[in-house]
PDB file of N, CA and C in Angstrom:
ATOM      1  N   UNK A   1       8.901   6.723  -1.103  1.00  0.00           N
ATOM      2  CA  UNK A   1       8.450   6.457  -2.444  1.00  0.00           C
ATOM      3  C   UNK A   1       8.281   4.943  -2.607  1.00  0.00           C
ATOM      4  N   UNK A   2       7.209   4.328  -3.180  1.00  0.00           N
ATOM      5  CA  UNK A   2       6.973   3.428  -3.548  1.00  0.00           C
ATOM      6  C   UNK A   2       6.888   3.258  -4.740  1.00  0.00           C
ATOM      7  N   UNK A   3       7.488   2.184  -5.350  1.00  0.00           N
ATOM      8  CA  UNK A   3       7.275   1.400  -6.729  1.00  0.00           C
ATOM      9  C   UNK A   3       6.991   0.400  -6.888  1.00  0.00           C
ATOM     10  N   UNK A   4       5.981   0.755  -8.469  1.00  0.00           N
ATOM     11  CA  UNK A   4       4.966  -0.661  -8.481  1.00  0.00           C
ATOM     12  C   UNK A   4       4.826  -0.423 -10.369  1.00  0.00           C
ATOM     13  N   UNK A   5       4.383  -1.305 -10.679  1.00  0.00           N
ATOM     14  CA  UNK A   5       4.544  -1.414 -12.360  1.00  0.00           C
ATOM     15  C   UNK A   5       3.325  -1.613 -12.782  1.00  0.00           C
ATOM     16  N   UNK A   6       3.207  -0.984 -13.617  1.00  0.00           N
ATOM     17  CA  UNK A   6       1.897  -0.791 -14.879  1.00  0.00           C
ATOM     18  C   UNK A   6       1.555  -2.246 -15.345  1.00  0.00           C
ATOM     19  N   UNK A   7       0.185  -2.561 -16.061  1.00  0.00           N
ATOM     20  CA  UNK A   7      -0.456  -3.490 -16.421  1.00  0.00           C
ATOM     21  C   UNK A   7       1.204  -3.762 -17.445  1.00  0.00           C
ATOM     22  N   UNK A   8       1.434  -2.640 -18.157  1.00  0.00           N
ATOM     23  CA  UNK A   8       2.207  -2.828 -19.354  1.00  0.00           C
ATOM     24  C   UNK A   8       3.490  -3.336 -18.917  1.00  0.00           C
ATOM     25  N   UNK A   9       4.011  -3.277 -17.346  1.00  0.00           N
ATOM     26  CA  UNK A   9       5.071  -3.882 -16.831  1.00  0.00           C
ATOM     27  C   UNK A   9       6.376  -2.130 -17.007  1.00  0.00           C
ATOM     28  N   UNK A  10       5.760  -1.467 -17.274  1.00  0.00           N
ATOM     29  CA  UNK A  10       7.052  -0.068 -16.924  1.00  0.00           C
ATOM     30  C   UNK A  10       6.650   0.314 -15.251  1.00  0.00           C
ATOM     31  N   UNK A  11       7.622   0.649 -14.877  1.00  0.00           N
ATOM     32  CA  UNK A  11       7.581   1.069 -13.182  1.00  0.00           C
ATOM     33  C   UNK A  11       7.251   2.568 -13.093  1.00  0.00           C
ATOM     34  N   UNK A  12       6.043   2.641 -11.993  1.00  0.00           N
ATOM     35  CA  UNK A  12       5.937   3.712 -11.566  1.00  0.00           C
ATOM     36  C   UNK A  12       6.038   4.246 -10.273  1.00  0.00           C
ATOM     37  N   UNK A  13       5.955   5.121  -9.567  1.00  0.00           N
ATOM     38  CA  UNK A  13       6.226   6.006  -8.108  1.00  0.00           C
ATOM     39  C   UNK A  13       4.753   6.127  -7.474  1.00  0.00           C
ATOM     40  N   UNK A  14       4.982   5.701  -6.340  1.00  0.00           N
ATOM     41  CA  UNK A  14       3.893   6.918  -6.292  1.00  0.00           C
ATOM     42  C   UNK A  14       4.094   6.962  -4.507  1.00  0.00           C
ATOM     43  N   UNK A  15       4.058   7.961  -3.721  1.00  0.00           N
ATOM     44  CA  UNK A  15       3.948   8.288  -2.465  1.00  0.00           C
ATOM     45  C   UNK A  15       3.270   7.405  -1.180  1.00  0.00           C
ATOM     46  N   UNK A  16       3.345   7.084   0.039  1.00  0.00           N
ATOM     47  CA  UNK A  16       2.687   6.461   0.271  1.00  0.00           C
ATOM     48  C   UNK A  16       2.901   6.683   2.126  1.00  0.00           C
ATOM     49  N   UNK A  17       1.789   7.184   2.605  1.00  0.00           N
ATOM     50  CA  UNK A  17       1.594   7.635   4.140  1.00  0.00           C
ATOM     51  C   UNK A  17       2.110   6.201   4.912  1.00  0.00           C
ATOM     52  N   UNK A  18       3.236   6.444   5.860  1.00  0.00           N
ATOM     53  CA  UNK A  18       3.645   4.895   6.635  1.00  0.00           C
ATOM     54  C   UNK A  18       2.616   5.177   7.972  1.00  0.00           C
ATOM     55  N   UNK A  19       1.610   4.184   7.946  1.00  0.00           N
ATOM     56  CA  UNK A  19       0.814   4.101   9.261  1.00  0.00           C
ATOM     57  C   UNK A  19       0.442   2.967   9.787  1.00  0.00           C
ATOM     58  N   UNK A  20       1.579   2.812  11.552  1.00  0.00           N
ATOM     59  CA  UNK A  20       1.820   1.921  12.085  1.00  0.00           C
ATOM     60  C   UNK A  20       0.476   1.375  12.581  1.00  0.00           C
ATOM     61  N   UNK A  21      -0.389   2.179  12.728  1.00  0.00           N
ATOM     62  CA  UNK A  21      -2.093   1.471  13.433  1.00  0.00           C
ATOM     63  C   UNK A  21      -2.590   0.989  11.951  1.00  0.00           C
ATOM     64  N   UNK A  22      -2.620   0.806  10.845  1.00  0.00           N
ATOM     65  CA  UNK A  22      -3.116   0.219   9.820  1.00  0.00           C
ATOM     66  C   UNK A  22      -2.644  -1.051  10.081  1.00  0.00           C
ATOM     67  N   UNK A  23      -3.456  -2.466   9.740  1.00  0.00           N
ATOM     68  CA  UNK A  23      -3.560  -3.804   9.764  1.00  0.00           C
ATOM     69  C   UNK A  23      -2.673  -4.008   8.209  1.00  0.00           C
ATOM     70  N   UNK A  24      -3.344  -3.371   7.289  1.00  0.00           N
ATOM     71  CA  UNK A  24      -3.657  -3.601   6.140  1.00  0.00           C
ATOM     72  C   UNK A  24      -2.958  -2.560   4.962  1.00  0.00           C
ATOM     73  N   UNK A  25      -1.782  -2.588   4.099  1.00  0.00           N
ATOM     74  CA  UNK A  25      -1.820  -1.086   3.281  1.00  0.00           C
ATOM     75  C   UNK A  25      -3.150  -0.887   2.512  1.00  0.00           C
ATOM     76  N   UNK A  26      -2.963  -0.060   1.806  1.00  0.00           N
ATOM     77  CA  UNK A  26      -4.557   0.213   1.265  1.00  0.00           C
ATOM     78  C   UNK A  26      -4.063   1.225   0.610  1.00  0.00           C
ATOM     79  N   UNK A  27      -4.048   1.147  -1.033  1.00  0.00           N
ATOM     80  CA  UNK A  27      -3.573   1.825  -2.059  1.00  0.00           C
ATOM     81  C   UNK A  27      -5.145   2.662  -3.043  1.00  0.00           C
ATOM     82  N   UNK A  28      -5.236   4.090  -3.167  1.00  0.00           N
ATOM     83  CA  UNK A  28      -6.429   4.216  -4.050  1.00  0.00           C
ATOM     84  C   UNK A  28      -6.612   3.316  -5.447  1.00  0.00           C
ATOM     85  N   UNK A  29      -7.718   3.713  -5.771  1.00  0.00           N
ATOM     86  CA  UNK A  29      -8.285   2.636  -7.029  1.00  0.00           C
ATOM     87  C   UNK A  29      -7.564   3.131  -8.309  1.00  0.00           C
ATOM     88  N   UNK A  30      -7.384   4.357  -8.177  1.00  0.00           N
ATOM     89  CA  UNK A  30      -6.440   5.275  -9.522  1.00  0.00           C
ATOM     90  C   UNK A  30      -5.442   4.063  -9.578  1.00  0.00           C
ATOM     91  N   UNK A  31      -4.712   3.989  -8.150  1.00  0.00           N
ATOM     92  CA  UNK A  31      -3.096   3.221  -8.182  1.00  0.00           C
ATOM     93  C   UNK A  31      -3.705   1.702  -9.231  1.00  0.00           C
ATOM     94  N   UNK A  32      -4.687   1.298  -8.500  1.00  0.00           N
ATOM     95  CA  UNK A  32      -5.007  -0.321  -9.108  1.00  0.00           C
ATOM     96  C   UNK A  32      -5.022   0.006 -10.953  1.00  0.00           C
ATOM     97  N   UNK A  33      -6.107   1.202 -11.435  1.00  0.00           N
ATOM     98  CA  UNK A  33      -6.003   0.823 -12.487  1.00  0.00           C
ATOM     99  C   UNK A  33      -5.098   0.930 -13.250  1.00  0.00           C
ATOM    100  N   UNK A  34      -3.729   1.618 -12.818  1.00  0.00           N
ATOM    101  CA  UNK A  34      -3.139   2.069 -13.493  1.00  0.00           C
ATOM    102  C   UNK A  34      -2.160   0.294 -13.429  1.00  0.00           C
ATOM    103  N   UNK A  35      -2.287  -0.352 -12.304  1.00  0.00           N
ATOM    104  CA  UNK A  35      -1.215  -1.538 -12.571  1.00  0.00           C
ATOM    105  C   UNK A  35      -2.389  -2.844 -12.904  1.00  0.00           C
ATOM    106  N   UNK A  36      -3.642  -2.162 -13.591  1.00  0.00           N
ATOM    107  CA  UNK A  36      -4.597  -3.318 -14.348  1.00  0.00           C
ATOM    108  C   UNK A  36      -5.063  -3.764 -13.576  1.00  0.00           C
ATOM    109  N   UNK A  37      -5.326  -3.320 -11.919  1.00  0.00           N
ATOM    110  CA  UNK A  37      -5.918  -4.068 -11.032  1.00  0.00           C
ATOM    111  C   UNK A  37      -7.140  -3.762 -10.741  1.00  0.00           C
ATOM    112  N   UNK A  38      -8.627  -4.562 -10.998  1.00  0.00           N
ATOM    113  CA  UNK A  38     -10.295  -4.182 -11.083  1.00  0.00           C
ATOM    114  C   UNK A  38      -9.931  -3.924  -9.432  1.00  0.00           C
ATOM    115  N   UNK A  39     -10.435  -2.993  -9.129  1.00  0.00           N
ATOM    116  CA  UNK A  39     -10.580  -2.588  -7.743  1.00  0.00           C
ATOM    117  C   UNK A  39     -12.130  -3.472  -6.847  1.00  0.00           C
ATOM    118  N   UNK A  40     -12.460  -3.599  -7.725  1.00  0.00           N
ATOM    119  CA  UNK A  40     -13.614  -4.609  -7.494  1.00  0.00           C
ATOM    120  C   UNK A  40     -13.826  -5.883  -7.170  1.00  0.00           C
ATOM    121  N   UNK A  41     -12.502  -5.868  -7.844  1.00  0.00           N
ATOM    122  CA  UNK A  41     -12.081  -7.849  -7.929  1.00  0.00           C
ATOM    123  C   UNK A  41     -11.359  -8.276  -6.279  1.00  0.00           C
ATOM    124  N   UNK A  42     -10.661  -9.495  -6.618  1.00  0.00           N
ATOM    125  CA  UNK A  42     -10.305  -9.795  -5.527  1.00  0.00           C
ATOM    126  C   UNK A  42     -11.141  -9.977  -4.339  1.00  0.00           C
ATOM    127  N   UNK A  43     -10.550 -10.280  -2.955  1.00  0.00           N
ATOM    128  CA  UNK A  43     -11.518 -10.936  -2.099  1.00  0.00           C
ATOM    129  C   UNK A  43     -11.627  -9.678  -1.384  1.00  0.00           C
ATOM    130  N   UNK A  44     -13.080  -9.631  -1.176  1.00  0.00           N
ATOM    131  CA  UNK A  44     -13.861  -8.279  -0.760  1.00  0.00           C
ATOM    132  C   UNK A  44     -13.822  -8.404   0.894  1.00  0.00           C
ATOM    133  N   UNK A  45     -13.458  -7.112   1.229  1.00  0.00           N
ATOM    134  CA  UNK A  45     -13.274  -6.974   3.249  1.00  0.00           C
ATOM    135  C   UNK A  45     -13.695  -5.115   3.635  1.00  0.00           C
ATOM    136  N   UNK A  46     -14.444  -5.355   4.762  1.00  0.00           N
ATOM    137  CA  UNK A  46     -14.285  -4.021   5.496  1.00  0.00           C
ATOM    138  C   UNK A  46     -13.526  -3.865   6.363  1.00  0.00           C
ATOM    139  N   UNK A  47     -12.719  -2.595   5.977  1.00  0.00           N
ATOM    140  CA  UNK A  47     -11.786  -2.585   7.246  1.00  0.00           C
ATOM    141  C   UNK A  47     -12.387  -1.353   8.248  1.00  0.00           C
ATOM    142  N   UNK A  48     -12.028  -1.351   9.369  1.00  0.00           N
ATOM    143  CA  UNK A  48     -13.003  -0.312  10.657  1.00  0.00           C
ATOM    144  C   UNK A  48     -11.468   0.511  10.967  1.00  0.00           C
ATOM    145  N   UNK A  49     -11.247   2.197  10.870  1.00  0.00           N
ATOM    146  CA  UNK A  49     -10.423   2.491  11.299  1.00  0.00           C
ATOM    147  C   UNK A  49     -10.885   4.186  12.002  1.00  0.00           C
ATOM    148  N   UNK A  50     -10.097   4.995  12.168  1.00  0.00           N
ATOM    149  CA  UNK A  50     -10.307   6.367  12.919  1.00  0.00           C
ATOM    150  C   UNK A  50     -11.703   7.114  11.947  1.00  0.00           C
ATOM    151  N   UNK A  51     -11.237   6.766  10.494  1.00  0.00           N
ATOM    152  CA  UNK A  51     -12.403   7.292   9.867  1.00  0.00           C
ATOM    153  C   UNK A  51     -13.501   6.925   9.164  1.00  0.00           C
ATOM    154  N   UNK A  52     -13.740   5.351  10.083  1.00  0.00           N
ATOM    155  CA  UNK A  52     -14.803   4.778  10.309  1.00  0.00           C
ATOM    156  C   UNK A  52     -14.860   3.516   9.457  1.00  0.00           C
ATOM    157  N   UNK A  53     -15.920   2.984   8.329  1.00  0.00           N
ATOM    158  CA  UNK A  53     -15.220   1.674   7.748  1.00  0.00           C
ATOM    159  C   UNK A  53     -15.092   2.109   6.511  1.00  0.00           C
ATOM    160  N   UNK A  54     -14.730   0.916   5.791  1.00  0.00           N
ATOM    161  CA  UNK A  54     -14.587   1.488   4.352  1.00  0.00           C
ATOM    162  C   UNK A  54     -14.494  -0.300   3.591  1.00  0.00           C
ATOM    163  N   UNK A  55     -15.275  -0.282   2.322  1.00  0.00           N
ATOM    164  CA  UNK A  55     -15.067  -1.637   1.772  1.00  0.00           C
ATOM    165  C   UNK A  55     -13.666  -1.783   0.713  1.00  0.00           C
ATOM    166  N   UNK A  56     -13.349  -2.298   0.706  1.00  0.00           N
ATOM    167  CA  UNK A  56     -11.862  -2.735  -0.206  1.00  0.00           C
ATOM    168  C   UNK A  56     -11.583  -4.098  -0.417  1.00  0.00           C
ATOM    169  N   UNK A  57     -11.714  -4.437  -1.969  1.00  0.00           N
ATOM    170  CA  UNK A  57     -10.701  -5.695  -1.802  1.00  0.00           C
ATOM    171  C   UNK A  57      -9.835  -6.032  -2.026  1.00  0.00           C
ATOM    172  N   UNK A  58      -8.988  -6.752  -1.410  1.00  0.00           N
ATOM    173  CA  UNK A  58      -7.813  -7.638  -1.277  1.00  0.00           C
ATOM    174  C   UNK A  58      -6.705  -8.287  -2.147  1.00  0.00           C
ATOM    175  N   UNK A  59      -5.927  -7.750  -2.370  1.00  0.00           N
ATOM    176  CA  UNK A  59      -4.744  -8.502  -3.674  1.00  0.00           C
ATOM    177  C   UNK A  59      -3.452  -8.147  -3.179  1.00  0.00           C
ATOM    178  N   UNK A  60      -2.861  -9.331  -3.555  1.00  0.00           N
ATOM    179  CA  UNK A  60      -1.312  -9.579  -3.693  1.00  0.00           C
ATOM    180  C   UNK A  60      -0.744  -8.506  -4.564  1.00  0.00           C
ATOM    181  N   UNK A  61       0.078  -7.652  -4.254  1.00  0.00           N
ATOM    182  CA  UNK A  61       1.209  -7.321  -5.635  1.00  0.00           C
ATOM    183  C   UNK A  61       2.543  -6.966  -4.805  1.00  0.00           C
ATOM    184  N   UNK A  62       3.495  -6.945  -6.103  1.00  0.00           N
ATOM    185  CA  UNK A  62       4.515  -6.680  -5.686  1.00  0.00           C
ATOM    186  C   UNK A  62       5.245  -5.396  -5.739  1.00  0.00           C
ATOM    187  N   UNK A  63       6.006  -4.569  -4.464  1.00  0.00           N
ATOM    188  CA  UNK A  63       5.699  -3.565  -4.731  1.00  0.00           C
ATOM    189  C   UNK A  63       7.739  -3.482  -3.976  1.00  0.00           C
ATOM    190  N   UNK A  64       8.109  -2.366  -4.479  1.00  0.00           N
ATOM    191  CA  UNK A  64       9.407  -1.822  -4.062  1.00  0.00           C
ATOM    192  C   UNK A  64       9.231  -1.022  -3.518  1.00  0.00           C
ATOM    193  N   UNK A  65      10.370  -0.799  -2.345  1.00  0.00           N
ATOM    194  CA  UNK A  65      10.655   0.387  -1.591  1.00  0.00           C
ATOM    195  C   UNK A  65      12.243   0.093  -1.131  1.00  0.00           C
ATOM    196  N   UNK A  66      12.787   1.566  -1.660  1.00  0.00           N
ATOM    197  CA  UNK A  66      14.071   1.471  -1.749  1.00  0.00           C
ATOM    198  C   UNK A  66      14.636   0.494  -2.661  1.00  0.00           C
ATOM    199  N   UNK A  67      15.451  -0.208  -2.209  1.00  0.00           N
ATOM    200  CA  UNK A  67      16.000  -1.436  -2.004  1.00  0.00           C
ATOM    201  C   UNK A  67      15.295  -2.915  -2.009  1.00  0.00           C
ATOM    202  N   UNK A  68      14.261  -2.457  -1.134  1.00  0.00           N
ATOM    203  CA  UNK A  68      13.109  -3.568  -0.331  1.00  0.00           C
ATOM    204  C   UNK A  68      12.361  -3.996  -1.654  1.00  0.00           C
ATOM    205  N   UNK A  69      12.143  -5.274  -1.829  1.00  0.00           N
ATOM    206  CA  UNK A  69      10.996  -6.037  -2.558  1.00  0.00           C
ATOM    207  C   UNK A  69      10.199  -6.562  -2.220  1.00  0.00           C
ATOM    208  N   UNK A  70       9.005  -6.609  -1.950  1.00  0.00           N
ATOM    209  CA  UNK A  70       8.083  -7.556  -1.599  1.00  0.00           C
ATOM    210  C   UNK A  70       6.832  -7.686  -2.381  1.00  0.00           C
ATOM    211  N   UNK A  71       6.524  -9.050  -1.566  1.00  0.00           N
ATOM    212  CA  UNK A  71       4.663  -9.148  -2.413  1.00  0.00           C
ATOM    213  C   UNK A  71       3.772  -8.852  -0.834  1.00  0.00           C
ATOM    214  N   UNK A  72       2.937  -7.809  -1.217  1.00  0.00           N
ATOM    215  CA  UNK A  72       2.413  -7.729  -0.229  1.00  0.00           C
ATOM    216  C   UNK A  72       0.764  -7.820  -0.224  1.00  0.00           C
ATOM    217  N   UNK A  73       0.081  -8.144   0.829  1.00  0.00           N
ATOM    218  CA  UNK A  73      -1.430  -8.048   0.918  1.00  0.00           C
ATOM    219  C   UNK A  73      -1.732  -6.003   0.824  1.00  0.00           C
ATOM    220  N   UNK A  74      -2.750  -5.967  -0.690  1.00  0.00           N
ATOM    221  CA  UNK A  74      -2.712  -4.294  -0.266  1.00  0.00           C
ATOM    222  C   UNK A  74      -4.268  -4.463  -0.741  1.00  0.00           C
ATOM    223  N   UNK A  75      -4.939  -3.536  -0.158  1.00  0.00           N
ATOM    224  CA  UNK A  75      -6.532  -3.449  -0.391  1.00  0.00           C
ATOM    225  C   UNK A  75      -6.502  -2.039  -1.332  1.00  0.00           C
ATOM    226  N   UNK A  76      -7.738  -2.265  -1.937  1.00  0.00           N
ATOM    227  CA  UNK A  76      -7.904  -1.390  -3.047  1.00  0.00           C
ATOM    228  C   UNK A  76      -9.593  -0.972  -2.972  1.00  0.00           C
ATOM    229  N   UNK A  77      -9.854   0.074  -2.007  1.00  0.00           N
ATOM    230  CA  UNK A  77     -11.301   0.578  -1.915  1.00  0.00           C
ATOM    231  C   UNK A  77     -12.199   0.942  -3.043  1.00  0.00           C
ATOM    232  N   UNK A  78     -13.227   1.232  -2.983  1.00  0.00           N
ATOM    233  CA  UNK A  78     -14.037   2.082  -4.234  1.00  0.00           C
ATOM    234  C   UNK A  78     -13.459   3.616  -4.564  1.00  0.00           C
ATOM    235  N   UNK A  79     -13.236   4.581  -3.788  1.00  0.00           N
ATOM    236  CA  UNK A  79     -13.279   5.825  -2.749  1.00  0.00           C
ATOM    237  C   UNK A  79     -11.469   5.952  -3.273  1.00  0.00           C
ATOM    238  N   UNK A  80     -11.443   7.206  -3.702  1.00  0.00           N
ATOM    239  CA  UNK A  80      -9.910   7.761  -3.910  1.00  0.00           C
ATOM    240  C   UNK A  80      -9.759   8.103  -2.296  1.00  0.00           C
ATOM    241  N   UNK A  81      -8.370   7.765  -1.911  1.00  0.00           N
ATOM    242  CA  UNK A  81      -7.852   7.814  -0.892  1.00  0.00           C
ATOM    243  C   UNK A  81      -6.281   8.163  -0.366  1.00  0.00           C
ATOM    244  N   UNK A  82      -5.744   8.698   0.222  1.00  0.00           N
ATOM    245  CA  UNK A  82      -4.250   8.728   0.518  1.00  0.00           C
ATOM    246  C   UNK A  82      -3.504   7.384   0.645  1.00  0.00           C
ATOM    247  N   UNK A  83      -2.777   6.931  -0.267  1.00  0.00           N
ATOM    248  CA  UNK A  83      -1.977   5.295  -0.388  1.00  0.00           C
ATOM    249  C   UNK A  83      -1.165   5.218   1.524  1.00  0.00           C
ATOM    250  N   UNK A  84      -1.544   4.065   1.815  1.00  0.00           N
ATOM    251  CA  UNK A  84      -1.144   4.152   3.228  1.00  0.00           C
ATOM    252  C   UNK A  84      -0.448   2.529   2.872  1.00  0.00           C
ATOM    253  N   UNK A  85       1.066   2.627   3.828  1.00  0.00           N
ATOM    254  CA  UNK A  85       1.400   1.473   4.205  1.00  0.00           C
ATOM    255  C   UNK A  85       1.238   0.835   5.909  1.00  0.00           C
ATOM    256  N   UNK A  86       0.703  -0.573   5.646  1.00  0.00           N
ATOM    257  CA  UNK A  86       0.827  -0.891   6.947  1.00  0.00           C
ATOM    258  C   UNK A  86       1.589  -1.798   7.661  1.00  0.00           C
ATOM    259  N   UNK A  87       0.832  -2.821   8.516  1.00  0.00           N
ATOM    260  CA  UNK A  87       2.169  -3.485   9.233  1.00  0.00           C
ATOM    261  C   UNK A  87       2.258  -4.707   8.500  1.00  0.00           C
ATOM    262  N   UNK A  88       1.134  -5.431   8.195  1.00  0.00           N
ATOM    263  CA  UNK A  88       1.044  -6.520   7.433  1.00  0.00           C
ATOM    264  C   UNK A  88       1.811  -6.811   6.210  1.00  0.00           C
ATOM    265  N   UNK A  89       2.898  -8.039   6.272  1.00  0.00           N
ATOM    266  CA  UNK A  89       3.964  -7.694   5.533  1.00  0.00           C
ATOM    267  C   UNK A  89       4.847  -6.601   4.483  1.00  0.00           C
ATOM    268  N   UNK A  90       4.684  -5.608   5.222  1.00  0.00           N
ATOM    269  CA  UNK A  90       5.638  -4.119   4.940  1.00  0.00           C
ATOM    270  C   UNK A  90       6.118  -3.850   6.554  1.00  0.00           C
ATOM    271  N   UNK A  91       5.222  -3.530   7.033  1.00  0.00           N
ATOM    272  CA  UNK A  91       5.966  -2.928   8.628  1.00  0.00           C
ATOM    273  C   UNK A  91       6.294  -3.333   9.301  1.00  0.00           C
ATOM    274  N   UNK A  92       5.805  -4.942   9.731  1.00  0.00           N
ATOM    275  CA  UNK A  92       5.988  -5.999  10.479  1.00  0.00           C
ATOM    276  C   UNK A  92       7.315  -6.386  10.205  1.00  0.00           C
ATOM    277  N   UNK A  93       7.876  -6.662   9.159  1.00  0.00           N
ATOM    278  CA  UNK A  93       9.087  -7.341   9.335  1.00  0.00           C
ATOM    279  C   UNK A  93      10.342  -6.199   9.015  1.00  0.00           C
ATOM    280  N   UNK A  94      10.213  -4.969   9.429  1.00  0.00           N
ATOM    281  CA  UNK A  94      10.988  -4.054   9.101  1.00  0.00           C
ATOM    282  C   UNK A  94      11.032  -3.248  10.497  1.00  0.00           C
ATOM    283  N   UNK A  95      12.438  -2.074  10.228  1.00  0.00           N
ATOM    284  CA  UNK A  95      12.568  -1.136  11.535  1.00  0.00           C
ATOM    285  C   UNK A  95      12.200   0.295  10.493  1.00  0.00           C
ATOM    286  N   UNK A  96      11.540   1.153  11.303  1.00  0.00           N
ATOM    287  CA  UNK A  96      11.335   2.044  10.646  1.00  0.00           C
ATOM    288  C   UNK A  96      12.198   3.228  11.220  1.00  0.00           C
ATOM    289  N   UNK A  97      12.811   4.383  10.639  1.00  0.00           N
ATOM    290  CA  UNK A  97      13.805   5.302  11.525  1.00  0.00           C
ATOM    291  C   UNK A  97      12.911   6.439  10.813  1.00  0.00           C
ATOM    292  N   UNK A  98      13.041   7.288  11.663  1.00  0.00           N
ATOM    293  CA  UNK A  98      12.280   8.601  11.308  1.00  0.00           C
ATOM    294  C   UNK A  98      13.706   9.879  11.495  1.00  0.00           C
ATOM    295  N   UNK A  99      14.308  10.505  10.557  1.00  0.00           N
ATOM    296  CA  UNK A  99      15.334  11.608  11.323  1.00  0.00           C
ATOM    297  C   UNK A  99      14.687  12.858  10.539  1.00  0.00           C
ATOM    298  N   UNK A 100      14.845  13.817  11.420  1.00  0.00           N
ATOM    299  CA  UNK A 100      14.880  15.040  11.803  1.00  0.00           C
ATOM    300  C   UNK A 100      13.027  15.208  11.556  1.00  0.00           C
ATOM    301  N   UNK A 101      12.816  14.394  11.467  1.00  0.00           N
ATOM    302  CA  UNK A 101      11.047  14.475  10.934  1.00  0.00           C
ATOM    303  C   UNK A 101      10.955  14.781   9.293  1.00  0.00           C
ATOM    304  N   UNK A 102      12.020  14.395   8.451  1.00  0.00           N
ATOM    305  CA  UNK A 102      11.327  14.950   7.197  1.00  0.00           C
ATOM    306  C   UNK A 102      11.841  13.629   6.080  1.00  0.00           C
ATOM    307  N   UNK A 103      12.794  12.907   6.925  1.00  0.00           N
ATOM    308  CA  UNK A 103      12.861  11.577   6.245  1.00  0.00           C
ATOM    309  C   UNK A 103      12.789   9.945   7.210  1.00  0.00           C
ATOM    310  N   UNK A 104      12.417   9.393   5.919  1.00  0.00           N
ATOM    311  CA  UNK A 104      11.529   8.049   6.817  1.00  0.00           C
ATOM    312  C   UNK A 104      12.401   6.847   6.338  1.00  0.00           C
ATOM    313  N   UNK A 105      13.335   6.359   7.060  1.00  0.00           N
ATOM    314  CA  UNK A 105      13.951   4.725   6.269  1.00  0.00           C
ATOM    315  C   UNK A 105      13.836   3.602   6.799  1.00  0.00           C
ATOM    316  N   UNK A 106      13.449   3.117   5.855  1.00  0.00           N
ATOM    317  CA  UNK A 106      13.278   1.175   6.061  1.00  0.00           C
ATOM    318  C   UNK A 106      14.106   0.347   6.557  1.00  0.00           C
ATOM    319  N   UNK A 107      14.884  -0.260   7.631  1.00  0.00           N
ATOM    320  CA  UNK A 107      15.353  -1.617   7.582  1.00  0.00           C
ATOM    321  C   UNK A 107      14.732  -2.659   7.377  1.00  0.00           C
ATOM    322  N   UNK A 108      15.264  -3.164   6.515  1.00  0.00           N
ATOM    323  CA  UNK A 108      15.113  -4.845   6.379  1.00  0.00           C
ATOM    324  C   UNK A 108      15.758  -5.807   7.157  1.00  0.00           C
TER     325      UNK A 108
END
């Protein structure tokens, strides 16, 4: 579960696929508007992955997991999409444990 806060500043949840071959997380545009973020805005990039490219741009926010706080680089496409975290400050500086296959935890 990930948490991230509304334009209005109340915190919300929302799910988020951990995928170690992603450069980049990449949150749908629903997620942006709901924390006031123009999915449009920000600095515009294609990223090239298994299901080919896709345009998204680029913003800082700050987002919780668990315990964990950070500000992270997350892209925000045109295109509703499954919220994916990647390595770029979320995975990179963390251990990830996977047990029994049905839960996923973070070290910091």
């Amino acid at each position: 579960m990930v948490t991230l806060r509304s334009r209005g500043g109340k915190p919300f949840d929302i799910t988020a696929l951990v995928d170690s071959g992603a450069d980049v997380s990449m949150f749908s545009p629903s997620v942006g508007r709901i924390m006031g973020i123009q999915p449009l805005g920000g600095k515009r990039r294609t990223f090239h992955g298994l299901g080919g490219m896709i345009d998204a741009s680029l913003h800082r926010i700050n987002l919780q997991i668990g315990d964990m706080r950070v500000k992270a680089r997350v892209a925000f496409p045109k295109v509703e999409i499954p919220n994916i975290l990647g390595r770029l400050d979320i995975l990179r500086s963390s251990s990830i444990i996977l047990r029994d296959e049905k839960e996923v935890c973070f070290e910091y």
